[in-house]
N, C-alpha and C. Protein backbone atom coordinates (compact mmCIF):
# COMPACT_ATOMS: atom_id res chain seq x y z
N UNK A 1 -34.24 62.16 -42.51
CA UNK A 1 -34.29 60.94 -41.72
C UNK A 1 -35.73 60.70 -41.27
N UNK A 2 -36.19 59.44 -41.66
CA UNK A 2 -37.30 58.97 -41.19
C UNK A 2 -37.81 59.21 -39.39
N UNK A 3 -38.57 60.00 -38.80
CA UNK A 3 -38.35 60.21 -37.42
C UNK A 3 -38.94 58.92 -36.78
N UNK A 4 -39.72 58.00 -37.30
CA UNK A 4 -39.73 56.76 -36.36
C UNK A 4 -38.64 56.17 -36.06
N UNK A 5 -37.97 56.25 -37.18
CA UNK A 5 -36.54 55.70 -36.94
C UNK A 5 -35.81 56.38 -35.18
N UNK A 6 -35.76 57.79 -35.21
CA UNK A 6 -35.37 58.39 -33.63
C UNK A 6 -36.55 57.04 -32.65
N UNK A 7 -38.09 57.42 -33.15
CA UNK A 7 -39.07 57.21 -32.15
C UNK A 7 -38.62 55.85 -31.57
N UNK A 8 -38.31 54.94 -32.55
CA UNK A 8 -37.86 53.43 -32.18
C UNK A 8 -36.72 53.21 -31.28
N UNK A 9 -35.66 54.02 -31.62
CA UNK A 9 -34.62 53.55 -30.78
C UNK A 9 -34.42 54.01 -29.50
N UNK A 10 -35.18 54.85 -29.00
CA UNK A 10 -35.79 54.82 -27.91
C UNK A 10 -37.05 54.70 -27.15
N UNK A 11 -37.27 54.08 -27.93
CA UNK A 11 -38.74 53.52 -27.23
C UNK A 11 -38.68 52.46 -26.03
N UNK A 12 -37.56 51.51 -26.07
CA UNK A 12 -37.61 50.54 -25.06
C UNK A 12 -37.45 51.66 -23.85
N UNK A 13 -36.76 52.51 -24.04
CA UNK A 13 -36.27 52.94 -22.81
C UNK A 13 -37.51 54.36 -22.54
N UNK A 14 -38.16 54.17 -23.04
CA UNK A 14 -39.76 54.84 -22.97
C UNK A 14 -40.53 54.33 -22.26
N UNK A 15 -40.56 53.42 -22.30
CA UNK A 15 -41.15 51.57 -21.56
C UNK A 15 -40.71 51.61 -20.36
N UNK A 16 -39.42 51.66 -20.03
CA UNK A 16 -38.70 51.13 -18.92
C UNK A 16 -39.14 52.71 -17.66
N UNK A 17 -39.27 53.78 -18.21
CA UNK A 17 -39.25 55.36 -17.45
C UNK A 17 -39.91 54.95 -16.91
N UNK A 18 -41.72 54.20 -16.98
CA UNK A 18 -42.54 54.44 -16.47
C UNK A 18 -42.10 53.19 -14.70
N UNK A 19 -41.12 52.74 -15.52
CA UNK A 19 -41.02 51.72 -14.34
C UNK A 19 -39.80 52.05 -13.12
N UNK A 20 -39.32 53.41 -13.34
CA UNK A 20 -38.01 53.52 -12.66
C UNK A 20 -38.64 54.96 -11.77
N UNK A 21 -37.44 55.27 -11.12
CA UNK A 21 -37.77 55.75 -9.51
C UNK A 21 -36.99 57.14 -10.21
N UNK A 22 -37.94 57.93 -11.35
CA UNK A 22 -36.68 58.57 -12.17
C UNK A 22 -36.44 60.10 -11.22
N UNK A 23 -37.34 60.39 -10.24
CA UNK A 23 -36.97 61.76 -9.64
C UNK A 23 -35.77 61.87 -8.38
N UNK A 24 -34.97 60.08 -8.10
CA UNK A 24 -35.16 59.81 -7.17
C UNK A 24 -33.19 59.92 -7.55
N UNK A 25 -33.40 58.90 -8.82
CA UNK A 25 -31.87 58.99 -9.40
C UNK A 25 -31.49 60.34 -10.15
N UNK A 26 -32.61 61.12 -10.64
CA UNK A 26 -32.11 62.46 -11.14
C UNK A 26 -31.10 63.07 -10.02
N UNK A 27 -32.09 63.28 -8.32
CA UNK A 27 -31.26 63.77 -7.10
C UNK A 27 -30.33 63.20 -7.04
N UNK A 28 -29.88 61.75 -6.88
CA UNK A 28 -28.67 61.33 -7.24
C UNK A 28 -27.35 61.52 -7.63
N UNK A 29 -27.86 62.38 -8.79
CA UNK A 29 -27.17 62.24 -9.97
C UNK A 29 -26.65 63.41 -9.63
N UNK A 30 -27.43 64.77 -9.44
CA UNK A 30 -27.35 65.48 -9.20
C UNK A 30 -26.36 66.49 -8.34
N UNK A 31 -26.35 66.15 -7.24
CA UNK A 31 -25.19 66.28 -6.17
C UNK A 31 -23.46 66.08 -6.72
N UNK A 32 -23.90 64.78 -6.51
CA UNK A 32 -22.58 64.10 -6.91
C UNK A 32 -21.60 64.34 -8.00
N UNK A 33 -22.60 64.75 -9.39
CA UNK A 33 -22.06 64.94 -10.66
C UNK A 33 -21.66 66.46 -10.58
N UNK A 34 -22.82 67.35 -10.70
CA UNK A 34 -22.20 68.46 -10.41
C UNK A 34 -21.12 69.07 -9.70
N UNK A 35 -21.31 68.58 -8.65
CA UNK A 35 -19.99 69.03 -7.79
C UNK A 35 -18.28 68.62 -8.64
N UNK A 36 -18.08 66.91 -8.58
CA UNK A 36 -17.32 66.68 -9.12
C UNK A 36 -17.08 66.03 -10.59
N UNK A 37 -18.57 66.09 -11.21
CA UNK A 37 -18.02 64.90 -12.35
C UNK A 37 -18.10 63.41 -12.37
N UNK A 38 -18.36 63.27 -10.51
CA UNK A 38 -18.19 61.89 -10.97
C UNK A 38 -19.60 60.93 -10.14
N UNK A 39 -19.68 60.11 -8.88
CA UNK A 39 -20.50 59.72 -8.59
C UNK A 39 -21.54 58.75 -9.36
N UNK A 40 -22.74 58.47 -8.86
CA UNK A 40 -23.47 57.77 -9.48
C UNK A 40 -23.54 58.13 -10.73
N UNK A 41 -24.03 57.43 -12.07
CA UNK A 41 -24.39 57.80 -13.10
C UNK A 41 -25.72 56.93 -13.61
N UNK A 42 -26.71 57.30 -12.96
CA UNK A 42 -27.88 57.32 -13.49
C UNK A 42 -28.87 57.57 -14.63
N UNK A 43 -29.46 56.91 -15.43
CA UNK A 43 -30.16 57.13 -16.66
C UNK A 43 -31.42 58.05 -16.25
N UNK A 44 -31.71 59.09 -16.81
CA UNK A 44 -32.62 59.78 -16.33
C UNK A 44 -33.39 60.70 -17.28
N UNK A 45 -34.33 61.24 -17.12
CA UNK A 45 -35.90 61.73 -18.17
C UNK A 45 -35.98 60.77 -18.87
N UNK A 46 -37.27 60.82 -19.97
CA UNK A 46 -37.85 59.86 -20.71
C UNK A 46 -36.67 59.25 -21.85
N UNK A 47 -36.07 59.44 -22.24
CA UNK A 47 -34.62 58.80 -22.75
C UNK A 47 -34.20 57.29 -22.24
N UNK A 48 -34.03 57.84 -21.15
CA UNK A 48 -33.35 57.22 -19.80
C UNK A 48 -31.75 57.78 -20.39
N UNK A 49 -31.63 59.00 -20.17
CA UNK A 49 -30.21 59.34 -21.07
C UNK A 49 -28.96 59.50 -19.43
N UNK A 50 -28.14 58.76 -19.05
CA UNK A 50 -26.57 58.85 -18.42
C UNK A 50 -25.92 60.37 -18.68
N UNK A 51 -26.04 61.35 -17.76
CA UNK A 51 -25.14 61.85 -17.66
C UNK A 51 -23.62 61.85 -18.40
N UNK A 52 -23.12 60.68 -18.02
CA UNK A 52 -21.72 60.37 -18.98
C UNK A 52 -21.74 60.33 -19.95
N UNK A 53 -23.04 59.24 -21.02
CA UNK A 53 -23.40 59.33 -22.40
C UNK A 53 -23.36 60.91 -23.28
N UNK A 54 -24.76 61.84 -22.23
CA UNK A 54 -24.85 62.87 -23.04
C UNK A 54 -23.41 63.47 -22.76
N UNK A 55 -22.34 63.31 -21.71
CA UNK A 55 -21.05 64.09 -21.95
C UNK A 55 -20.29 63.90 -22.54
N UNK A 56 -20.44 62.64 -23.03
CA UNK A 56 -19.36 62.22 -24.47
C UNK A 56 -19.80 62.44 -25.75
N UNK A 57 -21.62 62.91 -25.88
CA UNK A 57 -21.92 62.99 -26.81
C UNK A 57 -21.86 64.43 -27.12
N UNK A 58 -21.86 65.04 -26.41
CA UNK A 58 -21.37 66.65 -26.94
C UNK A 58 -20.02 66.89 -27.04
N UNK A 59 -19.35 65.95 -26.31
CA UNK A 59 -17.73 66.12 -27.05
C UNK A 59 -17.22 65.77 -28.39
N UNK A 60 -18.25 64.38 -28.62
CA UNK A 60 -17.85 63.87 -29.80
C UNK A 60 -18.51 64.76 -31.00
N UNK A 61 -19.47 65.80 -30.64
CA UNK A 61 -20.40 66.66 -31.48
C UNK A 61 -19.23 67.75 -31.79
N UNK A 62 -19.03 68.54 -31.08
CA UNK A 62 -18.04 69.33 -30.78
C UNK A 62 -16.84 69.11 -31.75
N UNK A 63 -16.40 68.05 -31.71
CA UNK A 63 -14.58 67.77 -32.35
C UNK A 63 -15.62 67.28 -33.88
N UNK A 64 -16.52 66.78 -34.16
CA UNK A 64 -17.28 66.35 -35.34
C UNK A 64 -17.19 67.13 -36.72
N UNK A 65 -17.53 68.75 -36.21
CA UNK A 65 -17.73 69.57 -36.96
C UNK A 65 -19.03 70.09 -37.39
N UNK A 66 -19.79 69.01 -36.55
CA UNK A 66 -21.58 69.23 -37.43
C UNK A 66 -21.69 70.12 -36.61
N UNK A 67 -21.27 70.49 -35.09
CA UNK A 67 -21.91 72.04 -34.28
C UNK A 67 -22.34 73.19 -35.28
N UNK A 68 -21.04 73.43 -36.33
CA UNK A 68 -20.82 74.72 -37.35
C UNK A 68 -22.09 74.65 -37.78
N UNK A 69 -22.38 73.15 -38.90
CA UNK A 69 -23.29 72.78 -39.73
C UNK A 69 -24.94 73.37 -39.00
N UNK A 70 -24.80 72.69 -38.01
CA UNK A 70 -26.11 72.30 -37.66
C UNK A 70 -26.36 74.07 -36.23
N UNK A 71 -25.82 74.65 -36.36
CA UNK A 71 -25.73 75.46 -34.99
C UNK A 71 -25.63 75.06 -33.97
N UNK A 72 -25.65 74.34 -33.46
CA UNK A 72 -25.53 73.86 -32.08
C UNK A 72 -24.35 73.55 -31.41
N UNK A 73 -23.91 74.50 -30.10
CA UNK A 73 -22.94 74.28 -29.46
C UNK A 73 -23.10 73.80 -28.00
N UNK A 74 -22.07 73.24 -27.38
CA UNK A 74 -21.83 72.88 -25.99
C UNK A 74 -20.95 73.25 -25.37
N UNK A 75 -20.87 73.75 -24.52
CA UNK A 75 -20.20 73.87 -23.26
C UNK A 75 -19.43 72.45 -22.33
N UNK A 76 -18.33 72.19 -23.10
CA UNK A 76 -17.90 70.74 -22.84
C UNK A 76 -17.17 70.73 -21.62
N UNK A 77 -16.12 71.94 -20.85
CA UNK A 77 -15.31 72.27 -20.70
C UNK A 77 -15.85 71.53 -19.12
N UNK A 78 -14.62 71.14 -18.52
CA UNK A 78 -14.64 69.87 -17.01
C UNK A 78 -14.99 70.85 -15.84
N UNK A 79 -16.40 71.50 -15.79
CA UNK A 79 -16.39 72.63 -14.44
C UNK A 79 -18.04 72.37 -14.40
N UNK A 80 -17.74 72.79 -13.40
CA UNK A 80 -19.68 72.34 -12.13
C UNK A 80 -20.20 72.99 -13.13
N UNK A 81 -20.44 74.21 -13.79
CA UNK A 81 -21.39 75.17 -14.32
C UNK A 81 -21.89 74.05 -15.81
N UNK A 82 -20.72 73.61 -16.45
CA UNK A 82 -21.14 72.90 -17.58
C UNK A 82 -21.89 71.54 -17.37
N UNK A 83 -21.92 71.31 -16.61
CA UNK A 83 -22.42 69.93 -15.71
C UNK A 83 -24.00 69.71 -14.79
N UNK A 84 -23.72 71.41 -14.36
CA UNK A 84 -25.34 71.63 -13.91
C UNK A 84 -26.37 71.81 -15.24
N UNK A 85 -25.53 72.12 -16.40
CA UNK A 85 -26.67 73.04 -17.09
C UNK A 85 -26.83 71.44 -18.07
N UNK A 86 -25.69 70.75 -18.21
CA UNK A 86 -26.37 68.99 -18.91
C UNK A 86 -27.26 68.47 -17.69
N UNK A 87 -26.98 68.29 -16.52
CA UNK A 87 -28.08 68.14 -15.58
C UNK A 87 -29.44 68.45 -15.74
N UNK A 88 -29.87 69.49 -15.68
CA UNK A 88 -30.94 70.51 -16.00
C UNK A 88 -31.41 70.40 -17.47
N UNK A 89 -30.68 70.11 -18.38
CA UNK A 89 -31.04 69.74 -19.73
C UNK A 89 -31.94 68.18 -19.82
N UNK A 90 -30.98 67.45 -18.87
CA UNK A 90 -31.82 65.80 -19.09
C UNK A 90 -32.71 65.85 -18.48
N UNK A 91 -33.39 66.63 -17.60
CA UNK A 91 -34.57 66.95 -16.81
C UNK A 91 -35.68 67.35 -17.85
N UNK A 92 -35.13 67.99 -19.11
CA UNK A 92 -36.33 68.65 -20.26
C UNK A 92 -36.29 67.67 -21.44
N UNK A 93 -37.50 67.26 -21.55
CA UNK A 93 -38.43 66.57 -22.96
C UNK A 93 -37.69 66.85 -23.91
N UNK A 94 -37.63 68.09 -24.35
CA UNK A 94 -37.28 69.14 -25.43
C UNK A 94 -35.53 68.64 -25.45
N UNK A 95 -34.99 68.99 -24.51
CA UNK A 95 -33.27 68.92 -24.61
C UNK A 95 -33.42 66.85 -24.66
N UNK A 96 -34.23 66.20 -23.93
CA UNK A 96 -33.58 64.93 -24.42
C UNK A 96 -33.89 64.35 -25.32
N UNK A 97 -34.80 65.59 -26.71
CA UNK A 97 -35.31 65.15 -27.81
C UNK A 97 -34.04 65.51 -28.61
N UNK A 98 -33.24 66.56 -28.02
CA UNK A 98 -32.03 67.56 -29.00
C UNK A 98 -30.99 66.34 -28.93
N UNK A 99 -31.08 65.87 -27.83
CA UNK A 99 -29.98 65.03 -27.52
C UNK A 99 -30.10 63.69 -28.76
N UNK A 100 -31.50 62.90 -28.48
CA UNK A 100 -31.60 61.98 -29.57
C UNK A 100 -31.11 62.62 -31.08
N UNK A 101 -31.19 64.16 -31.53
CA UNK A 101 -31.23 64.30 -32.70
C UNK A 101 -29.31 64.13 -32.74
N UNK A 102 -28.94 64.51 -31.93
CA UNK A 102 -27.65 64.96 -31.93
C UNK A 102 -27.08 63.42 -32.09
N UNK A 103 -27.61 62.49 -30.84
CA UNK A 103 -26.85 61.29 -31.04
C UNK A 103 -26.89 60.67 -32.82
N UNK A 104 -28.14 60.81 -33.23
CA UNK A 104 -28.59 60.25 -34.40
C UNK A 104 -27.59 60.69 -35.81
N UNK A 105 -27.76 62.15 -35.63
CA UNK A 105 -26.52 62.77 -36.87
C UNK A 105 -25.14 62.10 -36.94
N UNK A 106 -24.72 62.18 -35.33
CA UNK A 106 -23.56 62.05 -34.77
C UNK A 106 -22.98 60.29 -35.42
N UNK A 107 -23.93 59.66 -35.33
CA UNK A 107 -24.35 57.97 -35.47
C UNK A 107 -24.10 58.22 -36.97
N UNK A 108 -24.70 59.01 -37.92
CA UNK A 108 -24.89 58.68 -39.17
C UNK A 108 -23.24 59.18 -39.89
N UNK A 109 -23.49 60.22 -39.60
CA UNK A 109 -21.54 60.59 -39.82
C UNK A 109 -20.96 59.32 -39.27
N UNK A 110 -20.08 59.15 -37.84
CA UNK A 110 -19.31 58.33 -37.95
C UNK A 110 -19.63 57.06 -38.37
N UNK A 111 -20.68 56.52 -39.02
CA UNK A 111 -20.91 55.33 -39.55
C UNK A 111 -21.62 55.58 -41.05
N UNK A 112 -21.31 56.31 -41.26
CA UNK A 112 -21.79 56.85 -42.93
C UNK A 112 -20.72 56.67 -43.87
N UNK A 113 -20.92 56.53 -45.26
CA UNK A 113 -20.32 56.15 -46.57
C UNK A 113 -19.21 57.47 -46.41
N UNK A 114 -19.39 58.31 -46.04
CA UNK A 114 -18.53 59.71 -46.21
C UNK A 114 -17.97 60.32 -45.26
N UNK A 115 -15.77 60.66 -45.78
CA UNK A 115 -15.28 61.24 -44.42
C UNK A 115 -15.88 62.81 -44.45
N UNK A 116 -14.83 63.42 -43.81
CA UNK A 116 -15.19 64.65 -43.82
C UNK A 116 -14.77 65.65 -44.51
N UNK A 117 -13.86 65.30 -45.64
CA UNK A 117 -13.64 65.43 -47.11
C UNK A 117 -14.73 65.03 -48.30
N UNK A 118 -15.87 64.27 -48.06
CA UNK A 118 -16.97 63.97 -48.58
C UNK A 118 -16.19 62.53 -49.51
N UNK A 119 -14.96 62.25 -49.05
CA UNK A 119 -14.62 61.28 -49.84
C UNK A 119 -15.27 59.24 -49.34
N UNK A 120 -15.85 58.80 -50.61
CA UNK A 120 -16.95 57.66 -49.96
C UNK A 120 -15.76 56.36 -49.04
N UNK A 121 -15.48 56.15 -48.17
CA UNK A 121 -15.02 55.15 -47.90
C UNK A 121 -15.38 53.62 -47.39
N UNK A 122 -16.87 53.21 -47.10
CA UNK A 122 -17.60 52.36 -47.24
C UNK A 122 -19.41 52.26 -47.55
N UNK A 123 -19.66 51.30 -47.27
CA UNK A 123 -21.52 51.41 -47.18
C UNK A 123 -22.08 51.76 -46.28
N UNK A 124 -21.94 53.03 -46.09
CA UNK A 124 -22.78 53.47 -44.53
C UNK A 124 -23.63 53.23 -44.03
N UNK A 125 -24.00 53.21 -43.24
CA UNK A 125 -26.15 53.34 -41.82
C UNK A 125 -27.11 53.55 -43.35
N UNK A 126 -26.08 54.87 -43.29
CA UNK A 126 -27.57 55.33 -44.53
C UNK A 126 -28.05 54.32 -45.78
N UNK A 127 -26.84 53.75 -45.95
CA UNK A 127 -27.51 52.64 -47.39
C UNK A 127 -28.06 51.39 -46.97
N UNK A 128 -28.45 51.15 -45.56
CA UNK A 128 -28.94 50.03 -45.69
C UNK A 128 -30.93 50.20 -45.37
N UNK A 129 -31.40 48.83 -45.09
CA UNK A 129 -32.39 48.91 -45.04
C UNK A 129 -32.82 49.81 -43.77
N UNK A 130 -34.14 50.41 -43.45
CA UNK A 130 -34.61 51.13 -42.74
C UNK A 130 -34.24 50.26 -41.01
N UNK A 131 -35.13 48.72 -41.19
CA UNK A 131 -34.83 48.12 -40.58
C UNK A 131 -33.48 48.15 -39.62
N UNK A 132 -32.89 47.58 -40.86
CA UNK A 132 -30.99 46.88 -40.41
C UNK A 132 -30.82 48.67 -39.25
N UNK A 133 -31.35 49.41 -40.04
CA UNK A 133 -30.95 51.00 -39.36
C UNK A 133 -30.93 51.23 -37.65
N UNK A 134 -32.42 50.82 -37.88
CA UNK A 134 -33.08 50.99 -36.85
C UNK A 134 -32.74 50.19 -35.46
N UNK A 135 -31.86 48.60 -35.94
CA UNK A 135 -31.54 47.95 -34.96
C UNK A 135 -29.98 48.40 -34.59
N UNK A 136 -29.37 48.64 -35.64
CA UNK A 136 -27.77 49.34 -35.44
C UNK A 136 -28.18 50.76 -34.06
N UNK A 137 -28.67 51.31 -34.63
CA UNK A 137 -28.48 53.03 -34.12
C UNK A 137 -29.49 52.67 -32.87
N UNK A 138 -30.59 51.30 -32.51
CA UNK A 138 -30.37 51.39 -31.34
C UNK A 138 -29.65 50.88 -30.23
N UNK A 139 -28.53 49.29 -30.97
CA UNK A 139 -27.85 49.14 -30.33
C UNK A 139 -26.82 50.27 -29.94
N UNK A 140 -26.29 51.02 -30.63
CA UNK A 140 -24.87 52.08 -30.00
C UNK A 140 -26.10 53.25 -29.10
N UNK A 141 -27.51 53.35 -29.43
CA UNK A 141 -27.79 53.93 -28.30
C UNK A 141 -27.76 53.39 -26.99
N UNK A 142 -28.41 52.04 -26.63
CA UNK A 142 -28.13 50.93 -25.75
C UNK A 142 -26.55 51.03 -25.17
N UNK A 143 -25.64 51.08 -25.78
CA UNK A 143 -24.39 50.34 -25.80
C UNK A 143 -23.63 51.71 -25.18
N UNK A 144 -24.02 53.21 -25.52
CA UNK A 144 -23.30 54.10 -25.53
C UNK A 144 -22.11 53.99 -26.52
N UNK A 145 -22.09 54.74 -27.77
CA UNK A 145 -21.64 54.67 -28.72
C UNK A 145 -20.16 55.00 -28.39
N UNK A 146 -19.32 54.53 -29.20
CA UNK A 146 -17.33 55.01 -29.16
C UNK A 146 -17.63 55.78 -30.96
N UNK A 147 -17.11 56.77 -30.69
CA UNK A 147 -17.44 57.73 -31.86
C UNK A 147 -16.06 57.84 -32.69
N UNK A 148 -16.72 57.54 -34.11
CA UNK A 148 -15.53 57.26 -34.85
C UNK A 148 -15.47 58.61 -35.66
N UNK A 149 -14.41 58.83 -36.86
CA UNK A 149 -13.91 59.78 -37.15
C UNK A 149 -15.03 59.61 -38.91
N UNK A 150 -15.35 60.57 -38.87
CA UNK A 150 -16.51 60.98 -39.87
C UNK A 150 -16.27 59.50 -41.06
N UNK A 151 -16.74 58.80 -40.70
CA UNK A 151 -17.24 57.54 -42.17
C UNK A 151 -16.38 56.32 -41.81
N UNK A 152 -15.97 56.85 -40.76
CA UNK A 152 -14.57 55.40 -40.11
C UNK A 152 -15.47 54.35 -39.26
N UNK A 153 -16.30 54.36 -38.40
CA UNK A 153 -17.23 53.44 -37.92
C UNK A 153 -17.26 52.41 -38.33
N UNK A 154 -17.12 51.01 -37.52
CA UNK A 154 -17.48 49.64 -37.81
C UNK A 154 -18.36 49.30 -37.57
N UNK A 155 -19.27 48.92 -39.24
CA UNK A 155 -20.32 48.15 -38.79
C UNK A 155 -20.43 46.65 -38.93
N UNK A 156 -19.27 46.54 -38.81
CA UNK A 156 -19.12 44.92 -38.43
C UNK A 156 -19.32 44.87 -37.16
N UNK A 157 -18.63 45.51 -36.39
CA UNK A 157 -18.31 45.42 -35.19
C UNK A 157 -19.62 45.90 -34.18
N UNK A 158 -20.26 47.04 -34.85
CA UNK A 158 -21.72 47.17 -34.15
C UNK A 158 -22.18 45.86 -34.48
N UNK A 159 -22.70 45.13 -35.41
CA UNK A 159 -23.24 44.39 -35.71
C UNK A 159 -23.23 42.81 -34.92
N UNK A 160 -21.68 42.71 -34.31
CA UNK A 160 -21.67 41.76 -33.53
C UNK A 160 -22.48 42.23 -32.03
N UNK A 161 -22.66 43.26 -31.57
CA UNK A 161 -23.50 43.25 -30.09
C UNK A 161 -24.95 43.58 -30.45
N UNK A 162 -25.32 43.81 -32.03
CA UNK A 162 -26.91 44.27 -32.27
C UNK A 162 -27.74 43.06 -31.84
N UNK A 163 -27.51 41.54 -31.31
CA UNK A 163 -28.21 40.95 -30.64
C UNK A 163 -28.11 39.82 -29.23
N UNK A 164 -27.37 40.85 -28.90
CA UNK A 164 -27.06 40.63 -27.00
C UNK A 164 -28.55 40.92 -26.35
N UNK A 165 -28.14 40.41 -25.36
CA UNK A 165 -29.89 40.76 -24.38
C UNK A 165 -29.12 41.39 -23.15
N UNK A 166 -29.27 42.12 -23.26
CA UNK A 166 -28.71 43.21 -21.37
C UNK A 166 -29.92 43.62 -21.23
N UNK A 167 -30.82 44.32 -21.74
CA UNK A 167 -32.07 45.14 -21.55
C UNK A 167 -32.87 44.64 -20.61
N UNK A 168 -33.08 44.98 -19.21
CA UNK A 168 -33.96 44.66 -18.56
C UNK A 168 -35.45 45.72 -17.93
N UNK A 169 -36.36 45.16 -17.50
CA UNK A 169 -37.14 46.40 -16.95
C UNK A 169 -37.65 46.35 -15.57
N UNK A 170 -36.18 45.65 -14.73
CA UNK A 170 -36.28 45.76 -13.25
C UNK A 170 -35.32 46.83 -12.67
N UNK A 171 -35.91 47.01 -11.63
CA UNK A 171 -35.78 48.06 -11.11
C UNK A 171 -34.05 48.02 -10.16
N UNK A 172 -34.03 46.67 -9.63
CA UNK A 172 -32.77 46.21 -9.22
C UNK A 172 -32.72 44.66 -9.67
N UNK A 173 -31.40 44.71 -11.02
CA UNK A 173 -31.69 43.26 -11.66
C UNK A 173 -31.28 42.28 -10.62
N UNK A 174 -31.64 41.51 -10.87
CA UNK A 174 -31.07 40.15 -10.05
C UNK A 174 -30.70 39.02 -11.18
N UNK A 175 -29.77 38.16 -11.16
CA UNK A 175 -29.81 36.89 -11.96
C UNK A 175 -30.55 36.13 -12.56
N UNK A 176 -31.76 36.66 -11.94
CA UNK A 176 -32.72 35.89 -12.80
C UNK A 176 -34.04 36.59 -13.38
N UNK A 177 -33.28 37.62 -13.52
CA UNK A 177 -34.18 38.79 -14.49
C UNK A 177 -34.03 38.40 -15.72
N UNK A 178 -35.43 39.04 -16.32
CA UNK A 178 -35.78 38.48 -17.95
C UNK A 178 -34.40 39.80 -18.58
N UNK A 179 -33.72 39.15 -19.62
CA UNK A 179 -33.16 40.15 -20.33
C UNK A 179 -33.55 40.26 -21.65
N UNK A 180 -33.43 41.50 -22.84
CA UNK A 180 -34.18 41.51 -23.46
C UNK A 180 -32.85 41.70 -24.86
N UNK A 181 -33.16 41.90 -26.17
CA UNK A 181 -32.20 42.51 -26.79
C UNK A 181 -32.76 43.93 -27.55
N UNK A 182 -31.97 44.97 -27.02
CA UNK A 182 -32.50 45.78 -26.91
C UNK A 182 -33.07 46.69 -28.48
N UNK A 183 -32.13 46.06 -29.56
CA UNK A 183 -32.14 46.28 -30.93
C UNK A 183 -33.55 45.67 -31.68
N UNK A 184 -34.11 43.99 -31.04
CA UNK A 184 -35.00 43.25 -31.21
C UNK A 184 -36.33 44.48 -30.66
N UNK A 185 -36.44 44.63 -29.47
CA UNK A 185 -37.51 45.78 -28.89
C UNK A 185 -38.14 47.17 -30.28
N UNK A 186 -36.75 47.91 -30.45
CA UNK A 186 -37.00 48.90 -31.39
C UNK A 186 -37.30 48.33 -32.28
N UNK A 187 -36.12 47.28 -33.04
CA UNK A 187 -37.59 46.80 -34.68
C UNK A 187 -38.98 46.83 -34.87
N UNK A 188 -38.94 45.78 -33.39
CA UNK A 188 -40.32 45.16 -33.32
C UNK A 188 -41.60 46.73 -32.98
N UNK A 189 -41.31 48.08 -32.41
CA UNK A 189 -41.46 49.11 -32.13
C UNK A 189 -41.83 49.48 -33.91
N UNK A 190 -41.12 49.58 -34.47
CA UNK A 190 -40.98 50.90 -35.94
C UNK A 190 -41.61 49.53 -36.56
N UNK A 191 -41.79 48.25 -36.63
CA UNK A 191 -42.48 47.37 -37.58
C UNK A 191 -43.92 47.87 -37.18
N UNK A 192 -44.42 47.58 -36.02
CA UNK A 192 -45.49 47.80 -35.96
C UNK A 192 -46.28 49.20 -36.09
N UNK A 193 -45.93 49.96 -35.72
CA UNK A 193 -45.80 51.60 -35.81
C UNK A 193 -45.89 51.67 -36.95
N UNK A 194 -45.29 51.68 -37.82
CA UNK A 194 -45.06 51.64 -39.32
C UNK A 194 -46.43 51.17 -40.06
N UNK A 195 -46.86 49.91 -39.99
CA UNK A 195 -47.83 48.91 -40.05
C UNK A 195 -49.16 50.19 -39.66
N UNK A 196 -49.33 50.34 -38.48
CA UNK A 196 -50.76 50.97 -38.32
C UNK A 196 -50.87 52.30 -38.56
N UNK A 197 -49.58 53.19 -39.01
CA UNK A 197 -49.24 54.52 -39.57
C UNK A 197 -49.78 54.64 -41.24
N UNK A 198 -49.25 53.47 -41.93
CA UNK A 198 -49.49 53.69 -43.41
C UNK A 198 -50.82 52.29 -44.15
């Protein structure tokens, strides 16, 4: 996988870190989640990665099968200990780089040409243009992805929210905040990148 492709689809929200109060919602997050699970859910380290996101995304990793593949396991199970240590993970560079890789695999399976029998059942992420890629995989990052069953993914259905505008870079939106689309940001990110790279 092309890694601008990762670099792009989070880049808006690379943009937005420098503008958010991020030590402020980590504490937040912190308290509340750990203890019970639930409370605020705040986007937090350079990601801007939700608590809830990365907890659905190690579940959906988990039941996937790629853990075996790829080594990587989680600790999914509904108790403070598994909750402090995803806490403490979105706090590190490194873990919310593991996390992008994880969402990204995770993205390409359930929206890939192949179940988990290797049998082809449509045109997956992977066969299209780099582009078309790059705006899909960052809308379901945007969007927080619903994880389908290895090659079952609609990309029709991504395709209808790949140009909504929710994306903002205020701090508390108001109605008459600029909104952005957040799929438009990353293209325009990996076009240019791309451009002064080669």
């Amino acid at each position: 996988m092309d890694p601008l492709v990762a670099e792009s689809v989070v880049w808006p929200e690379m943009e937005r870190y420098r503008r958010l109060q991020d030590l402020m919602e980590t504490s937040a997050n912190y308290g509340a989640y750990v203890a019970t699970g639930a409370g605020p859910d705040f986007s937090i380290g350079i990601f801007q990665m939700k608590p809830s996101f990365v907890e659905e995304l190690e579940k959906a990793w988990m039941r996937s099968g790629l853990a075996r593949r790829y080594e990587l396991w989680f600790d999914t199970a509904n108790t403070a200990t598994a909750r402090r240590v995803r806490i403490s993970r979105l706090q590190k560079e490194e873990w919310q780089v593991i996390y992008v890789g994880v969402f990204l695999r995770l993205l390409y399976a359930s929206y890939g040409s192949f179940d988990r029998q290797g049998e082809r059942t449509q045109d997956g992420l992977e066969t299209l243009p780099l582009r078309e890629q790059v705006r899909l995989a960052a809308t379901a990052y945007n969007r927080g992805c619903v994880w389908a069953a290895a090659g079952y993914g609609d990309l029709d259905r991504l395709r209808e929210h790949a140009r909504e505008k929710h994306f903002h870079y205020a701090l508390i939106p108001t109605k008459g905040t600029k909104r952005y689309c957040y799929g438009d940001l990353a293209v325009r990110h990996y076009q240019t990148t791309r451009r002064k790279r080669h």
